[in-house]
C-alpha atoms as a PDB file:
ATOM      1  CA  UNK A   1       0.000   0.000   0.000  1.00  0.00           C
ATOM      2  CA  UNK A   2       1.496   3.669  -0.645  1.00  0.00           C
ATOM      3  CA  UNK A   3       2.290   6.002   1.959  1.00  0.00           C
ATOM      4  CA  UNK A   4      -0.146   8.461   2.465  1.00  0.00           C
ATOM      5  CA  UNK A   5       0.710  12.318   2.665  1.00  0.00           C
ATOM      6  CA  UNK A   6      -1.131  14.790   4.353  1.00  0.00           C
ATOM      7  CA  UNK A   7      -1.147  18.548   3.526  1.00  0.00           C
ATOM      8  CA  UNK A   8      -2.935  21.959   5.300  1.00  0.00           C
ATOM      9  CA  UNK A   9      -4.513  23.789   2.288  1.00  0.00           C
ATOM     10  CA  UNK A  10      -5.941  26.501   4.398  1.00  0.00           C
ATOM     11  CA  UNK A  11      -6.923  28.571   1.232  1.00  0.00           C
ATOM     12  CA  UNK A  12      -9.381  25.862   1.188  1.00  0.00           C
ATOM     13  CA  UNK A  13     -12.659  27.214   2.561  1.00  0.00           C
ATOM     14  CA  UNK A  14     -16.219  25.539   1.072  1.00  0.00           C
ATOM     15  CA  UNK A  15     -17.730  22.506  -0.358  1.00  0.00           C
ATOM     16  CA  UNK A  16     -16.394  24.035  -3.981  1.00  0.00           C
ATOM     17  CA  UNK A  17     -12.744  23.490  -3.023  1.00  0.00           C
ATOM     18  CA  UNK A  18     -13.408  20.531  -1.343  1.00  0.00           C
ATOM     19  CA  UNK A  19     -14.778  19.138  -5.004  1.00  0.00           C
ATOM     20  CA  UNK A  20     -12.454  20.895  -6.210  1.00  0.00           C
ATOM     21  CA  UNK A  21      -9.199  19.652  -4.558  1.00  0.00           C
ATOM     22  CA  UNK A  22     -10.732  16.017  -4.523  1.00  0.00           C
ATOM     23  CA  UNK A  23     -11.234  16.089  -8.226  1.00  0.00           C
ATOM     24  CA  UNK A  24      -7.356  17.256  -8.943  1.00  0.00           C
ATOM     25  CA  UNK A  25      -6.176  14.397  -7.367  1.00  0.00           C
ATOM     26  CA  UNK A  26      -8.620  11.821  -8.728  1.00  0.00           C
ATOM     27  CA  UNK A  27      -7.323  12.944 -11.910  1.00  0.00           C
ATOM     28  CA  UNK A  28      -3.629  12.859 -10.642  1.00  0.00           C
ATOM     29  CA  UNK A  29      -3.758   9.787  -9.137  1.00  0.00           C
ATOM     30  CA  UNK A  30      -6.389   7.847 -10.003  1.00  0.00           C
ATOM     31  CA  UNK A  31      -7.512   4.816  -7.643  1.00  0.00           C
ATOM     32  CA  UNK A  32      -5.548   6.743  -4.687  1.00  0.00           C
ATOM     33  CA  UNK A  33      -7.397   6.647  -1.446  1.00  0.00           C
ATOM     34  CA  UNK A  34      -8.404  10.329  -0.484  1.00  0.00           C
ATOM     35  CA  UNK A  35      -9.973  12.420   2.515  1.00  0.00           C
ATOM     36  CA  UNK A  36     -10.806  16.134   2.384  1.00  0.00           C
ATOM     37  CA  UNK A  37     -11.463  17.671   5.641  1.00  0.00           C
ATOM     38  CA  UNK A  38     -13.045  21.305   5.474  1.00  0.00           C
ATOM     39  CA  UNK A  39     -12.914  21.736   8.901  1.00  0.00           C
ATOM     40  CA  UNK A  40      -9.468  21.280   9.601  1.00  0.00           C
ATOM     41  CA  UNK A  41      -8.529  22.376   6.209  1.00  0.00           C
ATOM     42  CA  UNK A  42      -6.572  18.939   5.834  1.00  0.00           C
ATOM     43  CA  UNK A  43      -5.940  16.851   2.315  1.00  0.00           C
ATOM     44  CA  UNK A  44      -4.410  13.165   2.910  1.00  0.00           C
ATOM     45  CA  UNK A  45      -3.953  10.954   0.260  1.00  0.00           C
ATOM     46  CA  UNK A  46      -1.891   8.121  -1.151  1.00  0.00           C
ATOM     47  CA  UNK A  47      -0.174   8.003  -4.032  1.00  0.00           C
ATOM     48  CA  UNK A  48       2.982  10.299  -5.329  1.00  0.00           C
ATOM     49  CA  UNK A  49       3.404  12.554  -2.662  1.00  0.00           C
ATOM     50  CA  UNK A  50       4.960  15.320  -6.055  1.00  0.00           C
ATOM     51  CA  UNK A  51       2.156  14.606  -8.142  1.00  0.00           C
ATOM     52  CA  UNK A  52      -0.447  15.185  -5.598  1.00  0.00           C
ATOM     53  CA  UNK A  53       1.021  18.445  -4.382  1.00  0.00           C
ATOM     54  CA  UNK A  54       1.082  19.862  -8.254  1.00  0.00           C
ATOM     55  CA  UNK A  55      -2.455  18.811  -8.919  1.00  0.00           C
ATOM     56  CA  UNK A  56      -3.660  20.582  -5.945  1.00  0.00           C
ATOM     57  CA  UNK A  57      -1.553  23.822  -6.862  1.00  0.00           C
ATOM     58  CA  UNK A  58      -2.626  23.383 -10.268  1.00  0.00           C
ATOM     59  CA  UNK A  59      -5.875  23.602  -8.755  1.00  0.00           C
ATOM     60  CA  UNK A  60      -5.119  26.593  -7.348  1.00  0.00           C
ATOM     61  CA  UNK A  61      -4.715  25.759  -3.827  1.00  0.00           C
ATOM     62  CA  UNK A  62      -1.768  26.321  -1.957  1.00  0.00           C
ATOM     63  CA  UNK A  63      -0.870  22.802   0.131  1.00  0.00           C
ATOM     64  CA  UNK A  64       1.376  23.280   3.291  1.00  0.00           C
ATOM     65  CA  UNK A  65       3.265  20.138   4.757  1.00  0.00           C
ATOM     66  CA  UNK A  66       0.870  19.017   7.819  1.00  0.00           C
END
């Protein structure tokens, strides 16, 4: 199983980036297990730890190490 890497996106701040951010990684890593939590602003996920990061800036979020 991968690793999984958490980030803070605290630029993060309704249900739209939560779709949003979710749907950047699906496409980045498809089949990766992944948890968006509004509330605590936090993004986990498995996969490529690099790809992950881009798709969420690509997203235009800006993920912080957790």
């Amino acid at each position: 199983m991968s690793e999984k890497t958490t980030f803070t996106v605290n630029d993060m701040t309704c249900n739209h980036c939560v779709g949003t951010v979710r749907q950047a990684l699906e496409e980045a890593l498809p089949g990766a297990e992944i948890q968006v939590d509004l509330s605590t602003h936090k993004v986990s996920f498995t996969g490529d730890r690099a790809k992950g990061e881009e798709a969420i800036r690509e997203a235009g979020y800006t993920p912080e190490a957790a």
